[in-house]
N, C-alpha and C. Protein backbone atom coordinates (compact mmCIF):
# COMPACT_ATOMS: atom_id res chain seq x y z
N UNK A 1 96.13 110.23 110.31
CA UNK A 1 95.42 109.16 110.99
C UNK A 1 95.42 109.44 112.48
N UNK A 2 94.19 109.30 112.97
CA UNK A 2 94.28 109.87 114.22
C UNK A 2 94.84 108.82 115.14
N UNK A 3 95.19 109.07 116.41
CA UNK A 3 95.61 108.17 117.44
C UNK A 3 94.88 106.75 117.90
N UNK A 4 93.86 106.79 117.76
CA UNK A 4 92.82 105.68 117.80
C UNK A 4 92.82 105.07 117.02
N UNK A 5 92.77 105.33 115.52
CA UNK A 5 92.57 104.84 114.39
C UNK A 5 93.76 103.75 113.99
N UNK A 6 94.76 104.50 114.23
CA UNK A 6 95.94 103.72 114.30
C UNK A 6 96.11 102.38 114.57
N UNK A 7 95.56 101.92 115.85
CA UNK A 7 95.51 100.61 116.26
C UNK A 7 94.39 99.30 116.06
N UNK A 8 94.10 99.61 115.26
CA UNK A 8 92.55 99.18 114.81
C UNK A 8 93.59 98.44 113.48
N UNK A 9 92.76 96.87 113.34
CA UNK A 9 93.43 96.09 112.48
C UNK A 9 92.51 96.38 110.94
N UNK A 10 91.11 96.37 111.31
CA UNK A 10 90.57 97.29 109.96
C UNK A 10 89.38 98.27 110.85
N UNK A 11 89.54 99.36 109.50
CA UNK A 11 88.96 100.24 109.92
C UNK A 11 87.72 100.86 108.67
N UNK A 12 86.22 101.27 109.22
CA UNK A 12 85.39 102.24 107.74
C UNK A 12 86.38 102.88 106.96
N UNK A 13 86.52 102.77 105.81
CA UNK A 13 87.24 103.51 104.87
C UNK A 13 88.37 102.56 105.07
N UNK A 14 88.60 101.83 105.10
CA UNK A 14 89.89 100.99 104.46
C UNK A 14 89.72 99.97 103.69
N UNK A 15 90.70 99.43 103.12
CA UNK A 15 90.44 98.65 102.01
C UNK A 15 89.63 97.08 102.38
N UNK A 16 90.30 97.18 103.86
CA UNK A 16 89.50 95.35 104.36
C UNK A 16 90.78 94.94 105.49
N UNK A 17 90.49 93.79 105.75
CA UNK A 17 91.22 93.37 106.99
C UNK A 17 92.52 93.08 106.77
N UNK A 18 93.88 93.39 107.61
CA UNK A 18 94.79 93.04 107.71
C UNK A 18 95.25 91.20 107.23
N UNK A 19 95.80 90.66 106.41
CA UNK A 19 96.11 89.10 106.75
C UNK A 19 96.26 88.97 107.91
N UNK A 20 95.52 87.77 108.44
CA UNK A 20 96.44 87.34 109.36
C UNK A 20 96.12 87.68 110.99
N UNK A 21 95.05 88.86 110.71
CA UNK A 21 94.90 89.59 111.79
C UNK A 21 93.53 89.00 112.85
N UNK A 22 92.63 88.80 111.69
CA UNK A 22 91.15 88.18 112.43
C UNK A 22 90.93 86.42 111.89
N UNK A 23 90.75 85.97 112.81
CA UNK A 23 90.43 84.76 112.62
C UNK A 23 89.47 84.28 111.29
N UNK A 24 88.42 84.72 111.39
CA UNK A 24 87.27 83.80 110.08
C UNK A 24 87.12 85.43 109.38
N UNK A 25 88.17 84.94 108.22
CA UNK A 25 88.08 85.89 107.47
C UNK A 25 86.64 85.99 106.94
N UNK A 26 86.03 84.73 106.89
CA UNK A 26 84.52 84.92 106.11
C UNK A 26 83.68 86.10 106.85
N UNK A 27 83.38 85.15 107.84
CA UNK A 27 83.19 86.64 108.90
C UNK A 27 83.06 88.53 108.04
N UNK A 28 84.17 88.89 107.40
CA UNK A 28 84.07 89.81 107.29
C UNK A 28 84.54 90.42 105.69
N UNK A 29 83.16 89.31 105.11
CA UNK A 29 83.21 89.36 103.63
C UNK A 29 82.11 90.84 103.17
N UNK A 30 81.44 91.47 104.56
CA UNK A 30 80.42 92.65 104.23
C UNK A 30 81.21 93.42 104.13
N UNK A 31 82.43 93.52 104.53
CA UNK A 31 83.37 94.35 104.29
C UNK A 31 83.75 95.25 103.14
N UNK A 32 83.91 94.05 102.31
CA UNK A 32 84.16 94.26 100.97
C UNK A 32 82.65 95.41 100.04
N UNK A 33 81.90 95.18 100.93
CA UNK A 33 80.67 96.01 100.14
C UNK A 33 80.32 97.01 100.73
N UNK A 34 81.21 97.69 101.80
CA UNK A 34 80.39 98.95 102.77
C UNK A 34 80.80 99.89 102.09
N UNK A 35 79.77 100.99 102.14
CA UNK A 35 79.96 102.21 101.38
C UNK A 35 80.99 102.95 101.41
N UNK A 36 81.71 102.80 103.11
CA UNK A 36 82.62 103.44 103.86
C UNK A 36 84.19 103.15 103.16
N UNK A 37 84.30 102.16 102.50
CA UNK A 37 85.84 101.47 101.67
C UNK A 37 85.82 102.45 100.64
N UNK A 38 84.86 103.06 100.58
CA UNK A 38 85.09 104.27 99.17
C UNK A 38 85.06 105.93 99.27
N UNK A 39 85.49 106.09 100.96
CA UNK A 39 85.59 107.38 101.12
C UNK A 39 86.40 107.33 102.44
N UNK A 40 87.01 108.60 102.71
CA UNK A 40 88.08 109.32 103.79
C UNK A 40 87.60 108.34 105.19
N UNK A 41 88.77 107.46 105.40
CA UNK A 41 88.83 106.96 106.86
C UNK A 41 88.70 108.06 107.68
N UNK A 42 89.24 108.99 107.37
CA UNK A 42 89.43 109.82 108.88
C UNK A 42 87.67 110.48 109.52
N UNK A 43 87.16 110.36 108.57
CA UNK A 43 85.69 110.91 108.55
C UNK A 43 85.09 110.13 109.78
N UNK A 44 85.32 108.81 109.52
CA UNK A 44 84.47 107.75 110.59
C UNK A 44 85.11 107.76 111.73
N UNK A 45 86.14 108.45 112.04
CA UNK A 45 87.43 108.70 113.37
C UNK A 45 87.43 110.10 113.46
N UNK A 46 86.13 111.15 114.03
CA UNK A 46 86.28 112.35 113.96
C UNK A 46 86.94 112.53 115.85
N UNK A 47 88.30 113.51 115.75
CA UNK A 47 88.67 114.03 116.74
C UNK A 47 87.24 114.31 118.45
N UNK A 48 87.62 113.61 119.00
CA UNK A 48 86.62 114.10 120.29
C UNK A 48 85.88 115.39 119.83
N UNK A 49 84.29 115.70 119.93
CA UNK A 49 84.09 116.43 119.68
C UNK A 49 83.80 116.97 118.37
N UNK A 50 84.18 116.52 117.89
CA UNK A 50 84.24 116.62 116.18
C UNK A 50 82.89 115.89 115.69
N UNK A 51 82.30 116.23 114.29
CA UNK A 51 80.60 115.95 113.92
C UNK A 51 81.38 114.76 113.10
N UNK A 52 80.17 113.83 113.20
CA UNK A 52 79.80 112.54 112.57
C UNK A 52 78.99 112.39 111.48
N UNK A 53 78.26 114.06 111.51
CA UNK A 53 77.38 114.08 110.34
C UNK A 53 77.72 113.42 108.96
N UNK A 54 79.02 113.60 108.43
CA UNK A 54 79.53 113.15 107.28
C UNK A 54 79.43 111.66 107.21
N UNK A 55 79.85 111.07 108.04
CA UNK A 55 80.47 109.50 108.03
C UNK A 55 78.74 108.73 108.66
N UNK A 56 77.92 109.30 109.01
CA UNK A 56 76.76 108.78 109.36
C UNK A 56 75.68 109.01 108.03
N UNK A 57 75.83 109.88 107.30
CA UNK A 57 75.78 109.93 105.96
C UNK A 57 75.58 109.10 105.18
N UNK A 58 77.16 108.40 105.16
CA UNK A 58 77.36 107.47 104.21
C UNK A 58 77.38 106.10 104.89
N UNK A 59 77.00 105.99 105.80
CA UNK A 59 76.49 104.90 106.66
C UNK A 59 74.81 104.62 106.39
N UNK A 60 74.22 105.59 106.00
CA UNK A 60 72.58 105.82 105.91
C UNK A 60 72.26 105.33 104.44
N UNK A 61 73.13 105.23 103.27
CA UNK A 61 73.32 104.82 102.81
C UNK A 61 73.42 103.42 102.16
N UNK A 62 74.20 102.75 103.09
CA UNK A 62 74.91 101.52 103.41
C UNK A 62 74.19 100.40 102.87
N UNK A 63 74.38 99.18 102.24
CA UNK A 63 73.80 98.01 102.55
C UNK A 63 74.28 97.50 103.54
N UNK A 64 75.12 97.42 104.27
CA UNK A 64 75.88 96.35 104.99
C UNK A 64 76.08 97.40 106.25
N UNK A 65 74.72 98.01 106.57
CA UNK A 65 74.72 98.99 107.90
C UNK A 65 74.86 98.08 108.77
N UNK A 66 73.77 97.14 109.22
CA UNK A 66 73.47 95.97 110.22
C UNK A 66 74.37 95.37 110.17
N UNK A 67 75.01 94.79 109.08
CA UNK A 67 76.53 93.89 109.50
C UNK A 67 77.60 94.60 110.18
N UNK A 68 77.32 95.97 109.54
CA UNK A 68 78.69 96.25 110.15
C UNK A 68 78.57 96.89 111.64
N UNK A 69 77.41 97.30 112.20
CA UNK A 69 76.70 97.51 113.67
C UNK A 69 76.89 96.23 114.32
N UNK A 70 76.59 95.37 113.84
CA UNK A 70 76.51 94.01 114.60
C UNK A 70 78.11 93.43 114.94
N UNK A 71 78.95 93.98 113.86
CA UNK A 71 80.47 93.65 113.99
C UNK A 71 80.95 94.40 115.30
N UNK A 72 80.57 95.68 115.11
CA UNK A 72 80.99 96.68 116.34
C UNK A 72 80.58 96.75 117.67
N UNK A 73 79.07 95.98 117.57
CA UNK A 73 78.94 95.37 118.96
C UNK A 73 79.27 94.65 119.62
N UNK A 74 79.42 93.33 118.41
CA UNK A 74 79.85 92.06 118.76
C UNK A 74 81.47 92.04 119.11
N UNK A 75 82.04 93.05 118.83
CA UNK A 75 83.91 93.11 119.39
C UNK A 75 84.11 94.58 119.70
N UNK A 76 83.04 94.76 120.84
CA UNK A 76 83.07 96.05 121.20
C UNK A 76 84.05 97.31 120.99
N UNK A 77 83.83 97.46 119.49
CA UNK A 77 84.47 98.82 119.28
C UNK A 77 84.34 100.17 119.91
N UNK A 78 85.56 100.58 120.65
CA UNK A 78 85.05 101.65 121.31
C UNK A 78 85.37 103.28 120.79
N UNK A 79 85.74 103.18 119.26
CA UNK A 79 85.93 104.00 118.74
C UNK A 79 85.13 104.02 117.28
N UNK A 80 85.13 105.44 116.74
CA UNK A 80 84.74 105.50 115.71
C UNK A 80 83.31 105.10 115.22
N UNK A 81 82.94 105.64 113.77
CA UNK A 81 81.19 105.26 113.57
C UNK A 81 81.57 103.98 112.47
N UNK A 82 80.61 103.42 113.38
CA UNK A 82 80.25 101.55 113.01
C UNK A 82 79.06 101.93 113.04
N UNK A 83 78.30 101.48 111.64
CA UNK A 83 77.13 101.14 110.95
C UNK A 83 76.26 102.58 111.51
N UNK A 84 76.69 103.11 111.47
CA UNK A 84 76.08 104.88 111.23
C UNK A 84 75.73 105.13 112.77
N UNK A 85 76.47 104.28 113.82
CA UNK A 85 76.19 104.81 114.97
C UNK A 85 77.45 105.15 115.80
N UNK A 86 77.90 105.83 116.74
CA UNK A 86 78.99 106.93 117.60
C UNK A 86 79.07 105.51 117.88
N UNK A 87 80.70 105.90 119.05
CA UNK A 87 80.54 105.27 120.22
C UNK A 87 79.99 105.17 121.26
N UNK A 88 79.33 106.58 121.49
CA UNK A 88 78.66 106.94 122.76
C UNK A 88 76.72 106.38 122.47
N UNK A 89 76.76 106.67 121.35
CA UNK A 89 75.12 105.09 120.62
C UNK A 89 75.35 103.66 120.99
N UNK A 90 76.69 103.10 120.52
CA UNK A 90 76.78 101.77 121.03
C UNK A 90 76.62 101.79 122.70
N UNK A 91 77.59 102.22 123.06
CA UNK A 91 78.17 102.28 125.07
C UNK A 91 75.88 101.98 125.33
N UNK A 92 75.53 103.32 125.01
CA UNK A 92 74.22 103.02 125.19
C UNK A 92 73.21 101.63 124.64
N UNK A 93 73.34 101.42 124.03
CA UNK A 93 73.04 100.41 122.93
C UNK A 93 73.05 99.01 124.33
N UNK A 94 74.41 99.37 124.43
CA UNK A 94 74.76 98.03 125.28
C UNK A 94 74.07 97.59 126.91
N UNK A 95 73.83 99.00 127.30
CA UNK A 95 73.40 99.24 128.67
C UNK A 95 71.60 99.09 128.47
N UNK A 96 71.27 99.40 127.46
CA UNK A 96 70.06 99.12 127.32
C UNK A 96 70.06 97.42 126.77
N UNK A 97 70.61 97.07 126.77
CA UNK A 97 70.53 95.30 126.33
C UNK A 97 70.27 95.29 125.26
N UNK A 98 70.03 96.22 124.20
CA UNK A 98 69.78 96.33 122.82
C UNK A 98 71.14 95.54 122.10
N UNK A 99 70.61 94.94 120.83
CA UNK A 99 71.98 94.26 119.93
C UNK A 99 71.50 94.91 118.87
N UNK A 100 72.50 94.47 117.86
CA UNK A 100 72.57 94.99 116.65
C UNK A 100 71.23 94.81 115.43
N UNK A 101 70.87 93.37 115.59
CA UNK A 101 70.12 92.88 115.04
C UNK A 101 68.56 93.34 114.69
C-alpha cells in the first residue's frame, strides 16, 4: 500500500467506508457498486509517474463513474484515480470551474 493510500478512510478497490469514519453513510451507497471494489487498490494509487492506464480502464467501465468523480471533487481528493480521472484532471477540472456533474 503505497504512502498516500494509507491515509485515505476509503479508497477504489476497497471494500467501502471505514465505520464511523464519514458522516452520511448514505452518501456513499455508489460505493458498493463501483467496478473498482473488485480489483487491485494499488492500481488506482499508481507511484508518481506510474500509468493509470489500468485503473482508468476499469473506471470506463463503471456505472457509478459520475458519482464517484463528483465524490472526489466534492472532498477534494488529491490523490489517486476517482471516476477514471488523475489528480492532475481534477487540480484542472477545478481551475477551469468545471464540476463533476
Amino acid at each position: 500500500m503505497s504512502r498516500q493510500h494509507a491515509s485515505l478512510p476509503w479508497s477504489p478497490g476497497a471494500a467501502g467506508p471505514l465505520p464511523g469514519v464519514l458522516a452520511d453513510v448514505a452518501e456513499m451507497d455508489w460505493m458498493d457498486l463501483a467496478r473498482c471494489a473488485e480489483t487491485d487498490p494499488e492500481s488506482f494509487f499508481p507511484d508518481k509517474g506510474g500509468s493509470t492506464r489500468d485503473a482508468k480502464a476499469v473506471c470506463r467501465g463503471c456505472e457509478v463513474r459520475r458519482k464517484c468523480l463528483a465524490y472526489a471533487m466534492d472532498h477534494d481528493e488529491r490523490f489517486g484515480i476517482w471516476g477514471g480521472t488523475s489528480e492532475s484532471e481534477r487540480r484542472r477540472m477545478r481551475r477551469q470551474g468545471r464540476s463533476a456533474a
